[in-house]
C-alpha atoms as a PDB file:
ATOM      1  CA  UNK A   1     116.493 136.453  93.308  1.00  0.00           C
ATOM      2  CA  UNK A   2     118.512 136.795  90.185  1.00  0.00           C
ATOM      3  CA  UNK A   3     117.648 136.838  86.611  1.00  0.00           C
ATOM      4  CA  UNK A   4     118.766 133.914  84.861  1.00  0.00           C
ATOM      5  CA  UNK A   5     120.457 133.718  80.621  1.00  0.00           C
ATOM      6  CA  UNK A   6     118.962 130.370  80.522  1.00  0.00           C
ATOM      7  CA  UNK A   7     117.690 130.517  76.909  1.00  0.00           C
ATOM      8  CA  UNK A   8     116.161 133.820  77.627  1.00  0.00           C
ATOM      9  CA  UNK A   9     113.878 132.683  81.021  1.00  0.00           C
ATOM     10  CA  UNK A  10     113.665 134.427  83.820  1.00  0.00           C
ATOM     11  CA  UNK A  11     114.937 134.433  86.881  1.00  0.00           C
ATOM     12  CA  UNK A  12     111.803 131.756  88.785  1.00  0.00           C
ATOM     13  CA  UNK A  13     111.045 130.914  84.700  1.00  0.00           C
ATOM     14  CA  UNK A  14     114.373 129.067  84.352  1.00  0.00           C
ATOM     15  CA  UNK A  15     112.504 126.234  83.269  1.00  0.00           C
ATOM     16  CA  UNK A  16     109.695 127.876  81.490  1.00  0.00           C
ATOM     17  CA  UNK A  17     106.698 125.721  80.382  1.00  0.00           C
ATOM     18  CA  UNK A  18     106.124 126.756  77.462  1.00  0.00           C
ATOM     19  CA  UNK A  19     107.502 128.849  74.032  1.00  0.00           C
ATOM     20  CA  UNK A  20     106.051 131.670  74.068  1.00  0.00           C
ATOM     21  CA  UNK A  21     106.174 132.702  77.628  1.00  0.00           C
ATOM     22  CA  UNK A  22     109.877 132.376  76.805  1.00  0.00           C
ATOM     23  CA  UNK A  23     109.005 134.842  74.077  1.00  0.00           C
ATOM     24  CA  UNK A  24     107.305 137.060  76.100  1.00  0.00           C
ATOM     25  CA  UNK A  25     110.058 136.955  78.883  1.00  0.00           C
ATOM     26  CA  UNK A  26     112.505 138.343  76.081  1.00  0.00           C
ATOM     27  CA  UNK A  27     110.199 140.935  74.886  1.00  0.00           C
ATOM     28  CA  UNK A  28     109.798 142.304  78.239  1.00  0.00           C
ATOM     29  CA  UNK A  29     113.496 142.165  79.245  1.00  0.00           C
ATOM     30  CA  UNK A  30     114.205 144.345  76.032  1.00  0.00           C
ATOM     31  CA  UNK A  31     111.312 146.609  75.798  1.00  0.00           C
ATOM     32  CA  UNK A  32     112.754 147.735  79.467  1.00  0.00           C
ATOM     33  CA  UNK A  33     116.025 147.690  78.959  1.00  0.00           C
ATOM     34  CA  UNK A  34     117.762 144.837  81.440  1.00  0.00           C
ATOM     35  CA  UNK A  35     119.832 141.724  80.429  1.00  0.00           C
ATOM     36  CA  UNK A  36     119.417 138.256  81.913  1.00  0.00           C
ATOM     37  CA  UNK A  37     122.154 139.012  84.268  1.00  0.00           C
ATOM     38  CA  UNK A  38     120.727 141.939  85.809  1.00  0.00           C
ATOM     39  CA  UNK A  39     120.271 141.132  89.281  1.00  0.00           C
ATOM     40  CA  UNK A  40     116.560 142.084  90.680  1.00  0.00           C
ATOM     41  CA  UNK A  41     117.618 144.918  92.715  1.00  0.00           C
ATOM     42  CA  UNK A  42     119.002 147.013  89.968  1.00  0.00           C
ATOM     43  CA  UNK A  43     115.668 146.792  87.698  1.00  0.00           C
ATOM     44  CA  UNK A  44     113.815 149.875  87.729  1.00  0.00           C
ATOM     45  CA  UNK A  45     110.917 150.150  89.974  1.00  0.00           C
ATOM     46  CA  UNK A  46     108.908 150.067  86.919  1.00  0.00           C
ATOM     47  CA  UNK A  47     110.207 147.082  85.281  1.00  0.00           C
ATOM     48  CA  UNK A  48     110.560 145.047  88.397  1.00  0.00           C
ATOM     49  CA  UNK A  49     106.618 145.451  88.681  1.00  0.00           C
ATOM     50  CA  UNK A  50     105.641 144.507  85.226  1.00  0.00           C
ATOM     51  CA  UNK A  51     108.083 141.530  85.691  1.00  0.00           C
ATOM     52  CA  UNK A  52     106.461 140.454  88.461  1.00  0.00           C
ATOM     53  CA  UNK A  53     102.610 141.682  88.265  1.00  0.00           C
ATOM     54  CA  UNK A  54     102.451 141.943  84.415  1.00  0.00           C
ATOM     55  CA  UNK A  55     101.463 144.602  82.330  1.00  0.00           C
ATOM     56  CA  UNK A  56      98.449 145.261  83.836  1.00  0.00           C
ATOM     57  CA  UNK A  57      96.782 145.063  80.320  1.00  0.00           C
ATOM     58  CA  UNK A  58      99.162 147.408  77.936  1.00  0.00           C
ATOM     59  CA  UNK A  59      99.724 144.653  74.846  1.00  0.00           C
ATOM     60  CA  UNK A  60     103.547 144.133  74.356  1.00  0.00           C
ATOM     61  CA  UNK A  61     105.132 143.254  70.991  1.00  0.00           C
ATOM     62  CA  UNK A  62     106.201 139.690  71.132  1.00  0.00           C
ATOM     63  CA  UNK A  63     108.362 137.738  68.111  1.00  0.00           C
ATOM     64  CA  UNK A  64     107.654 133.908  67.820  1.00  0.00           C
ATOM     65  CA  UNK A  65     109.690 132.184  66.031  1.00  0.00           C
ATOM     66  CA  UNK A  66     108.755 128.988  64.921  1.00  0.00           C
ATOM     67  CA  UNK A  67     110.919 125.691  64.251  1.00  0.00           C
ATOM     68  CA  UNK A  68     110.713 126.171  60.855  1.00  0.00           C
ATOM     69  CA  UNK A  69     111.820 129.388  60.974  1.00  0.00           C
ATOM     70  CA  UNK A  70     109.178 131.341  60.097  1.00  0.00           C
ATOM     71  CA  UNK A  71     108.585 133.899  62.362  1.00  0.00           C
ATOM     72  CA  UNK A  72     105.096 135.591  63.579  1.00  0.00           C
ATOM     73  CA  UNK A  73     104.678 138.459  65.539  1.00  0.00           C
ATOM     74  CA  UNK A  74     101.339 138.643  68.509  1.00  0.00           C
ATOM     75  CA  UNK A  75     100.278 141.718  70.223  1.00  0.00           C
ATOM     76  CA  UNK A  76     100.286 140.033  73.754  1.00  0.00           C
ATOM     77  CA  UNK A  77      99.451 141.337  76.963  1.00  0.00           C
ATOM     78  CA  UNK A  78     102.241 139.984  79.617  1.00  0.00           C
ATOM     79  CA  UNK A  79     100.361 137.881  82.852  1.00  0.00           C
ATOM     80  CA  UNK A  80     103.605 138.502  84.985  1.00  0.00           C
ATOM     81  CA  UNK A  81     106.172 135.687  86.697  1.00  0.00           C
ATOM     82  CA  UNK A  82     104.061 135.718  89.586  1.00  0.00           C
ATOM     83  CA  UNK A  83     100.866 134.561  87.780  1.00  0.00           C
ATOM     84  CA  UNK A  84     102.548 132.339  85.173  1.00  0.00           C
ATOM     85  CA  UNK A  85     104.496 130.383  87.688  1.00  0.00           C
ATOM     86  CA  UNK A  86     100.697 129.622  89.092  1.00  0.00           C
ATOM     87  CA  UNK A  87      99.557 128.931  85.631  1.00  0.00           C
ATOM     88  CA  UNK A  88     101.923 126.345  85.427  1.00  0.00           C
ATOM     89  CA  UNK A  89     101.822 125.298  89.023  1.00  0.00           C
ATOM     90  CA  UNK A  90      97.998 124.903  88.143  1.00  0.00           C
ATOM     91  CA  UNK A  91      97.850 123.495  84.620  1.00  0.00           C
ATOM     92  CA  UNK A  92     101.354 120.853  84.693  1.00  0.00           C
ATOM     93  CA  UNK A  93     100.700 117.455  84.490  1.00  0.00           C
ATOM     94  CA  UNK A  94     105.044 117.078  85.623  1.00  0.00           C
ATOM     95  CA  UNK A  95     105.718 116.307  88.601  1.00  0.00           C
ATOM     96  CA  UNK A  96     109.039 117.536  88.353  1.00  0.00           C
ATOM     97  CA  UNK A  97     108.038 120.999  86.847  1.00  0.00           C
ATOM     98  CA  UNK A  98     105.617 121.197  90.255  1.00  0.00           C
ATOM     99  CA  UNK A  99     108.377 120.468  92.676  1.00  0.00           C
ATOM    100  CA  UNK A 100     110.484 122.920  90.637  1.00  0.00           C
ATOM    101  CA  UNK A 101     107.500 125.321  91.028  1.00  0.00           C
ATOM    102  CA  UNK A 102     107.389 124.692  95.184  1.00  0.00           C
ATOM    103  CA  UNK A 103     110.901 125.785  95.585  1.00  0.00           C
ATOM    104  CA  UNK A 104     110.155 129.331  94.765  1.00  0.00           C
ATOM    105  CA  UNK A 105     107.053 128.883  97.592  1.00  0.00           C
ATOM    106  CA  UNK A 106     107.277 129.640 101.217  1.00  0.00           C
ATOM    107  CA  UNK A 107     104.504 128.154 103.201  1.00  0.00           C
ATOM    108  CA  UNK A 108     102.973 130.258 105.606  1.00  0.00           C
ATOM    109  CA  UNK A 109      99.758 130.332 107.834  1.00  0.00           C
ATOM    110  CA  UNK A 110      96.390 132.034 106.847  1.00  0.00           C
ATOM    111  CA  UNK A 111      96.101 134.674 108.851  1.00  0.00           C
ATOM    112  CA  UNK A 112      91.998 133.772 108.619  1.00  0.00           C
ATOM    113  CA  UNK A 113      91.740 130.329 109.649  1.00  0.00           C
ATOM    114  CA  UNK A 114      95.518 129.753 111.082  1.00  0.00           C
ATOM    115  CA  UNK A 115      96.249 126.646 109.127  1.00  0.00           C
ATOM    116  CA  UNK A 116      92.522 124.832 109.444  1.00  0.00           C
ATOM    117  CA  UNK A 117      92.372 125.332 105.664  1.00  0.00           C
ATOM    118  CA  UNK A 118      88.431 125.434 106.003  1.00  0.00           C
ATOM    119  CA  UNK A 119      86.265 128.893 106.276  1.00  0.00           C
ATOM    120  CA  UNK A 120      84.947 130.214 109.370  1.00  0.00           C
ATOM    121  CA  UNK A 121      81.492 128.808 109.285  1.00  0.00           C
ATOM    122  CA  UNK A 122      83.068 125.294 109.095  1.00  0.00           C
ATOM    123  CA  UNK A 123      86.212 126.352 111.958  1.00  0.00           C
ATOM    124  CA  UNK A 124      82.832 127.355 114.422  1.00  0.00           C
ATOM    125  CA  UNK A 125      81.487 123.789 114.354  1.00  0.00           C
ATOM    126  CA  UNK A 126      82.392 121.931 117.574  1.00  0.00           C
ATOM    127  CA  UNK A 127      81.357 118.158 118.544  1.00  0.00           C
ATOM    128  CA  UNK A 128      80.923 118.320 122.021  1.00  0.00           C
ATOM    129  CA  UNK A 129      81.293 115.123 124.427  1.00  0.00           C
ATOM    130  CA  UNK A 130      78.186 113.949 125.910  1.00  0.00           C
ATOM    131  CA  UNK A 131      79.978 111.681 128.616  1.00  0.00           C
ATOM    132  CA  UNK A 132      82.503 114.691 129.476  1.00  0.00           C
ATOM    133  CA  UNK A 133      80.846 117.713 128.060  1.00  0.00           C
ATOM    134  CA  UNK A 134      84.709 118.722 126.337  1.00  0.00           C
ATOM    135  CA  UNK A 135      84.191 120.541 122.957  1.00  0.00           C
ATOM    136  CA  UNK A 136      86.654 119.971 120.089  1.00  0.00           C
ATOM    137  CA  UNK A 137      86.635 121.987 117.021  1.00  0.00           C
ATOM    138  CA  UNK A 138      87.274 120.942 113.013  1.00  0.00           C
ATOM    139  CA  UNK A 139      91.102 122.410 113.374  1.00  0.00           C
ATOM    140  CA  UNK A 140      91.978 120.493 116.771  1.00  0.00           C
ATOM    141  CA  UNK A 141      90.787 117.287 115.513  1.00  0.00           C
ATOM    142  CA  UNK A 142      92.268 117.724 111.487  1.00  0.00           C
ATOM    143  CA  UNK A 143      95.794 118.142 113.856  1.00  0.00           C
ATOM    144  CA  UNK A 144      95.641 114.893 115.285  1.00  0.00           C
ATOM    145  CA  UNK A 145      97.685 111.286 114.245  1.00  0.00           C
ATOM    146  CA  UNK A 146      95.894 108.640 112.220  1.00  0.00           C
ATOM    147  CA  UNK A 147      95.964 106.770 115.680  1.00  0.00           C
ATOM    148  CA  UNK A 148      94.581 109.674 117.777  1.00  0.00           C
ATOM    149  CA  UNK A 149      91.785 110.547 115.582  1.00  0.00           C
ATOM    150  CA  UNK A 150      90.692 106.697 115.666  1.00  0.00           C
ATOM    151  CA  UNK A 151      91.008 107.081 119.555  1.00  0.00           C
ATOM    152  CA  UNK A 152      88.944 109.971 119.319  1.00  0.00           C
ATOM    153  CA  UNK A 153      85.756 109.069 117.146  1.00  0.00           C
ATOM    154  CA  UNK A 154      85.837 105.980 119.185  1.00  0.00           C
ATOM    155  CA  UNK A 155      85.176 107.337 122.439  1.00  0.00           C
ATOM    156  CA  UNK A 156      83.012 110.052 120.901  1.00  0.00           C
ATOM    157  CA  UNK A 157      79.715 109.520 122.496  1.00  0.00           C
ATOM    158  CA  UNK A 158      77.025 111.890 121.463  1.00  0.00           C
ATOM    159  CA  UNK A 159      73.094 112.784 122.361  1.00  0.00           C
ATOM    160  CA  UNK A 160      70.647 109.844 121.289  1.00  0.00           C
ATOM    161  CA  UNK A 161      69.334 111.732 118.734  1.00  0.00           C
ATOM    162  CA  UNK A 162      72.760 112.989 117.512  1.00  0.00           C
ATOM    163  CA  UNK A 163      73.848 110.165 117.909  1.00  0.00           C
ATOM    164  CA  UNK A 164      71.221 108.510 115.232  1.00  0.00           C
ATOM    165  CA  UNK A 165      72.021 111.039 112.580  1.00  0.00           C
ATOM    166  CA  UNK A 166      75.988 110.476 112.948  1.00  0.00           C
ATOM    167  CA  UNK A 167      76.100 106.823 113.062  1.00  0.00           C
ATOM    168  CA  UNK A 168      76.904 106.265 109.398  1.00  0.00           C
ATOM    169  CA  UNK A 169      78.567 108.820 109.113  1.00  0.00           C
ATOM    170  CA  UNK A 170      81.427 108.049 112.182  1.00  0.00           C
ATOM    171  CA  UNK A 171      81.246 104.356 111.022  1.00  0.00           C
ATOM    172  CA  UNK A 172      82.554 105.916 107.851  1.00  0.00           C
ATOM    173  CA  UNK A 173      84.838 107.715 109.063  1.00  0.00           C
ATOM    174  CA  UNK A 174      86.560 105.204 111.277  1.00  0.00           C
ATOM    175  CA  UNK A 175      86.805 102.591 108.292  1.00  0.00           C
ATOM    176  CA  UNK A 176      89.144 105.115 106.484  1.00  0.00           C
ATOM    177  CA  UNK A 177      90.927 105.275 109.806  1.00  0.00           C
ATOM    178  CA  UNK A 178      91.238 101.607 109.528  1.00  0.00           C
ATOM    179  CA  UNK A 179      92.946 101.231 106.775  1.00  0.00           C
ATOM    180  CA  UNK A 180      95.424 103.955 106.883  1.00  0.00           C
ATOM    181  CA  UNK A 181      96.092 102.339 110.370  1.00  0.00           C
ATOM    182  CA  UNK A 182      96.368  98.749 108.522  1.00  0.00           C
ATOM    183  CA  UNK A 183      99.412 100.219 105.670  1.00  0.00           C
ATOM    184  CA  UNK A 184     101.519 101.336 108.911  1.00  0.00           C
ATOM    185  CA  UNK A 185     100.389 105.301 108.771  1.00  0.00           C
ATOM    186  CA  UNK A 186      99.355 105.836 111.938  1.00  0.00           C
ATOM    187  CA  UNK A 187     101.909 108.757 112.789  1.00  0.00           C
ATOM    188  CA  UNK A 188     100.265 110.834 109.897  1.00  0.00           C
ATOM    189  CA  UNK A 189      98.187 113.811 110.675  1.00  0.00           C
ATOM    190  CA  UNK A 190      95.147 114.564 108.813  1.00  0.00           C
ATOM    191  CA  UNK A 191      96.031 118.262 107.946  1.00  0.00           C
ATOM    192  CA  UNK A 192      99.812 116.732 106.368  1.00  0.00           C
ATOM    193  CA  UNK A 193     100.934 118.471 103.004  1.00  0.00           C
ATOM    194  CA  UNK A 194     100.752 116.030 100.260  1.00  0.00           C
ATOM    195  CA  UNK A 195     103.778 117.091  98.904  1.00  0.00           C
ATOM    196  CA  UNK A 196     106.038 116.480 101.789  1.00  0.00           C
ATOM    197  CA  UNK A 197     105.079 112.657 101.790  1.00  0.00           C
ATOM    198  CA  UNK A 198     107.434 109.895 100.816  1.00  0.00           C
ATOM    199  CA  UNK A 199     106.705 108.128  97.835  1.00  0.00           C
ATOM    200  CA  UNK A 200     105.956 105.190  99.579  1.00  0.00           C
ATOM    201  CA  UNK A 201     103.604 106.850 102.032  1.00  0.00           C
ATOM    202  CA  UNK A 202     101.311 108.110  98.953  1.00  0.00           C
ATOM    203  CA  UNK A 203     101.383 104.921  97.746  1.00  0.00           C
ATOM    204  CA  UNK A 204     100.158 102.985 100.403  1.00  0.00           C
ATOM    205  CA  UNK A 205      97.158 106.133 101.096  1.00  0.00           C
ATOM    206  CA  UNK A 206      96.386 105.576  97.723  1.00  0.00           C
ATOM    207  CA  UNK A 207      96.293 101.681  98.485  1.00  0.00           C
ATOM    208  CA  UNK A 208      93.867 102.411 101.619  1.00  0.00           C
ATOM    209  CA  UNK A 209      91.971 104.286  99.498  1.00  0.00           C
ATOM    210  CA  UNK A 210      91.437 101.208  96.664  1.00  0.00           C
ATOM    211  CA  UNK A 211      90.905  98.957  99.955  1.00  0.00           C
ATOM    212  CA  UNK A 212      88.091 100.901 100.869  1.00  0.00           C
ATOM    213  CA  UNK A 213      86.150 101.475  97.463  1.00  0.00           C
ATOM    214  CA  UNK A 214      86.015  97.395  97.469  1.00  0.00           C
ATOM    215  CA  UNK A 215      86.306  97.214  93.394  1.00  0.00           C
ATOM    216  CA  UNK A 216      86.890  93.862  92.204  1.00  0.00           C
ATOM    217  CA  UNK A 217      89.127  92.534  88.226  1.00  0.00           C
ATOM    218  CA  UNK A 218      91.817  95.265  88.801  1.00  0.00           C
ATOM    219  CA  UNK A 219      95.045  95.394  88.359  1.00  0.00           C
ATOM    220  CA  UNK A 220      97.383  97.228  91.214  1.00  0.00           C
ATOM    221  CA  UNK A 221     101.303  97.806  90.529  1.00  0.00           C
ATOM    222  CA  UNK A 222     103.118  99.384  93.850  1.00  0.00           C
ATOM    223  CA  UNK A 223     106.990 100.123  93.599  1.00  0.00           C
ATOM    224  CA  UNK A 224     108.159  99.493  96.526  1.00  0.00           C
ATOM    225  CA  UNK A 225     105.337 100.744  99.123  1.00  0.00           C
ATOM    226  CA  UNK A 226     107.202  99.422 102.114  1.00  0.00           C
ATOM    227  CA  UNK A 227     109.747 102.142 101.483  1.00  0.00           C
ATOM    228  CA  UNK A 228     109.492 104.204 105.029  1.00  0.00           C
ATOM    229  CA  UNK A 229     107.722 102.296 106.658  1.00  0.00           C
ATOM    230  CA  UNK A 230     109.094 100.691 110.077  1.00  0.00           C
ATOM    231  CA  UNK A 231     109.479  96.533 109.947  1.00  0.00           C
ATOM    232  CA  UNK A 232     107.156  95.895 112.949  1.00  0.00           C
ATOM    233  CA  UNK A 233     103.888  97.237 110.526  1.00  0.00           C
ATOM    234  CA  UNK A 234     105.565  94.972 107.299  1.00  0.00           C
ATOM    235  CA  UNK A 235     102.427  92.662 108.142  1.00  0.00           C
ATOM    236  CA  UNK A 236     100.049  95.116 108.274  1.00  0.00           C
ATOM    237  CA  UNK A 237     101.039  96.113 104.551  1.00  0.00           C
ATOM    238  CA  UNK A 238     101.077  92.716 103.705  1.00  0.00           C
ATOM    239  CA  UNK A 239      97.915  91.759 105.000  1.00  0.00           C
ATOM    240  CA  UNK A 240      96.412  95.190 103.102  1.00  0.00           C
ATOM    241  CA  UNK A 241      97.512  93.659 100.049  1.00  0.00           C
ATOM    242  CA  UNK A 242      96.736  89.992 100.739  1.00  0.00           C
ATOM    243  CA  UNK A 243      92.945  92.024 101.285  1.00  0.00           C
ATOM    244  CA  UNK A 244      92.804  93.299  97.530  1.00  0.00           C
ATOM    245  CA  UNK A 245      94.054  90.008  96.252  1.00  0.00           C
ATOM    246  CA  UNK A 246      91.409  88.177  97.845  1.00  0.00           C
ATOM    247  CA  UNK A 247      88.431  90.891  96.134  1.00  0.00           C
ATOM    248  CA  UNK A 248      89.287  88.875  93.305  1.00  0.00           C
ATOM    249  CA  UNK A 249      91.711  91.722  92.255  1.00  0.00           C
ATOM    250  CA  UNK A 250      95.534  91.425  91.301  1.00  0.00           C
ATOM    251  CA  UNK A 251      98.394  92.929  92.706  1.00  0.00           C
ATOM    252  CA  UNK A 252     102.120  93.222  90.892  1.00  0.00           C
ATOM    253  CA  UNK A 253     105.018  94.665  93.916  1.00  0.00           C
ATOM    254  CA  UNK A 254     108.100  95.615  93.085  1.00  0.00           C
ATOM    255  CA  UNK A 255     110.054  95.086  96.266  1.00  0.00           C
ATOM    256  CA  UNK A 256     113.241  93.812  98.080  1.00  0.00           C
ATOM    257  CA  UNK A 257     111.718  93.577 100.984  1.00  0.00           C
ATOM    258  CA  UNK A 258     112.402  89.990 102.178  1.00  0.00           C
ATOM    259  CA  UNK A 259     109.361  89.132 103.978  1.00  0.00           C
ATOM    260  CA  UNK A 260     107.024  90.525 101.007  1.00  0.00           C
ATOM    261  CA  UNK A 261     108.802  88.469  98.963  1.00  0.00           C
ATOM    262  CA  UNK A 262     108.129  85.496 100.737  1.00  0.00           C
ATOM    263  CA  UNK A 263     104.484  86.290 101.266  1.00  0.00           C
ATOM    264  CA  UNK A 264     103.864  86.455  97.175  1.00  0.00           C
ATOM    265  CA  UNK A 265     101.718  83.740  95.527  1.00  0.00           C
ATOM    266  CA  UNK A 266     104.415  84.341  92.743  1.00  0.00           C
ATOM    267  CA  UNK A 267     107.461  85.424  92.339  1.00  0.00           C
ATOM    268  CA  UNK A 268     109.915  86.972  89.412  1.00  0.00           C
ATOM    269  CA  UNK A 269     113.209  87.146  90.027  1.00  0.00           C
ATOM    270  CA  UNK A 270     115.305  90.050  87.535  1.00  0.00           C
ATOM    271  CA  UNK A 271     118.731  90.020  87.857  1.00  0.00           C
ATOM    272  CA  UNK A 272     121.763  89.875  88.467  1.00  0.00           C
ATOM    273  CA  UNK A 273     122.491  93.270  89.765  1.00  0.00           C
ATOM    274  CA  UNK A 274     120.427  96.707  90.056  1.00  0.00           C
ATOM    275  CA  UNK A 275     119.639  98.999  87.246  1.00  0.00           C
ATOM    276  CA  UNK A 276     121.474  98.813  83.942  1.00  0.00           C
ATOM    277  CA  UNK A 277     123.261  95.595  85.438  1.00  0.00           C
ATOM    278  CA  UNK A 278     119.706  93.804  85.601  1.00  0.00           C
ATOM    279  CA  UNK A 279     116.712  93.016  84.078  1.00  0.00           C
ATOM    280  CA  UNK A 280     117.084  89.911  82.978  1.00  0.00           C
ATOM    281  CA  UNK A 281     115.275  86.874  83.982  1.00  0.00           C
ATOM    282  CA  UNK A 282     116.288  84.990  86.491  1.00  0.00           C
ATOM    283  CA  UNK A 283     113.947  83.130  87.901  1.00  0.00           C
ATOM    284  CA  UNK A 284     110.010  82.678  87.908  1.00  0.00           C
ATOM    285  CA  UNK A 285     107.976  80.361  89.730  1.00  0.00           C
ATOM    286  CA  UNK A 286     105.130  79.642  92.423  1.00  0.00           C
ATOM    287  CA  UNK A 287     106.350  80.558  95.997  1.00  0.00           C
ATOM    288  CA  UNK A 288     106.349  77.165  97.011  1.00  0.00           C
ATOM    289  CA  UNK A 289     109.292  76.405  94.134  1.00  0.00           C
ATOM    290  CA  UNK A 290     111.313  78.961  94.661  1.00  0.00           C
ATOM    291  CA  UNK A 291     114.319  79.779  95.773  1.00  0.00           C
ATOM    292  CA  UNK A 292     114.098  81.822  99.591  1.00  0.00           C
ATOM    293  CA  UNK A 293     117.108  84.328 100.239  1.00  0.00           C
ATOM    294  CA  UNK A 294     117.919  86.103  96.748  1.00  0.00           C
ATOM    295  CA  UNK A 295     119.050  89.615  97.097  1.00  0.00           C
ATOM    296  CA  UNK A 296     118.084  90.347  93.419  1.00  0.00           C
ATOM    297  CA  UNK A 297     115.142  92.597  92.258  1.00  0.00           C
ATOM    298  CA  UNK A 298     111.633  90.986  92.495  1.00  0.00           C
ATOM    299  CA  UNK A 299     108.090  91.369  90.581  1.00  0.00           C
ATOM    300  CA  UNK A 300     105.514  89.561  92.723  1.00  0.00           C
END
């Protein structure tokens, strides 16, 4: 890890949030004596820590200096990179200041739950199998596929009197199944980072998710949800989307997708080529009038 001039940030702060922790980054660099160049090794012990853990509640001088040039001075005690980065990580509505945020982050397992992400009261529940007395716990079954967990719950068969109590409950459950099955995510886990999914695979959870709440007079815009997903499930999108229509919702897709096209009710056709070389209106029409085959950009 170095420590970066880039308009006084440092090092992990390169693109700092906000003005005055670029203020305070500056104050700290000169109150202990280091340049933006300095690599990490070569701080002193001492300012390395207050770099990194703060200033444990000692007030540093800091010099704002506003855009109008007036400048104010705040007694300001420094949170540290360590806790700003999560300040930012927390508070950011940017997507591209999170995944700036991530790159600094190393995933690793809990050394108290081992990557169930739940706490130990909820890790010692087990559903046990009344056909073949097998147990499973919360981690084993939060590790499985969209398509295994279905298989799972399915087969589940419990005491009568369990069995009473759970019944809403697994129906529940196996309707979400359902339709993350019917937008082609069956090879998901349960326990998958959000982060590390495609845009088109959040997209199309957060279209399950609409299918399932069964709202009605709303209007859904996907870019391009087939994006990842494998031909052979196209239909299963389709029909996901065909579903919301008929709630009496509507649905706008941006796609190029060839057989969503031709499934659309209606069709907008921008053109003639792809980004700044588009955009203009080419065609428009019901399904049934247009024109199959076009290669251009399309608004259903």
């Amino acid at each position: 890890m170095r420590i970066f001039p880039s308009a006084g940030r440092i090092g992990a702060a390169g693109k700092a949030a906000f003005d005055m922790d670029v203020f305070s980054n500056r104050r700290v660099a000169k109150k202990f004596g280091f340049d933006f160049d300095t690599p990490l090794k070569k701080l002193s012990r001492e300012a390395r820590e207050v770099l990194l853990y703060g200033s444990h509640g000692e007030k540093i001088e800091i010099e704002y200096k506003h855009e109008s040039g007036r400048t104010t001075v705040y007694h300001h005690r420094f949170e540290g990179l360590l806790k700003m980065m999560d300040r930012w990580y927390a508070d950011t509505s940017s997507q591209s200041i999170r995944e700036w945020v991530e790159s600094f982050m190393r995933a690793g397992e809990c050394e108290l739950c081992h990557g169930g992400r739940l706490r130990k009261e909820s890790l010692a529940i087990r559903l046990e199998d009344a056909g073949t007395c097998d147990t499973t716990g919360m981690h084993t079954i939060v590790s499985m596929s969209i398509v295994q967990a279905k298989n799972y719950f399915q087969k589940l068969r419990l005491p009568p009197r369990q069995n009473e109590i759970a019944r809403p409950i697994l129906k529940e459950i196996q309707q979400r199944l359902d339709f993350l099955i019917n937008v082609g995510l069956t090879y998901l886990t349960l326990n998958r980072p959000a982060r590390t999914l495609s845009g088109g695979e959040g997209q199309r959870i957060r279209l399950a998710t609409q299918i399932g709440t069964q709202l009605v007079g709303v209007l859904y815009i996907l870019d391009e949800p087939s994006i990842g997903l494998h031909q052979r499930d196209n239909h299963k999108l389709i029909d996901s989307l065909k579903s919301l229509r008929d709630l009496g919702n509507t649905v706008i897709v941006v796609e190029h997708d060839k057989e969503m096209i031709e499934s659309a009710d209606y069709i907008v056709d921008l053109g003639p080529g792809a980004g700044e070389h588009g955009g203009k209106l080419i065609e428009q029409a019901l399904r049934s009038r247009s024109r199959k085959g076009r290669a251009a950009d399309c608004v259903l």
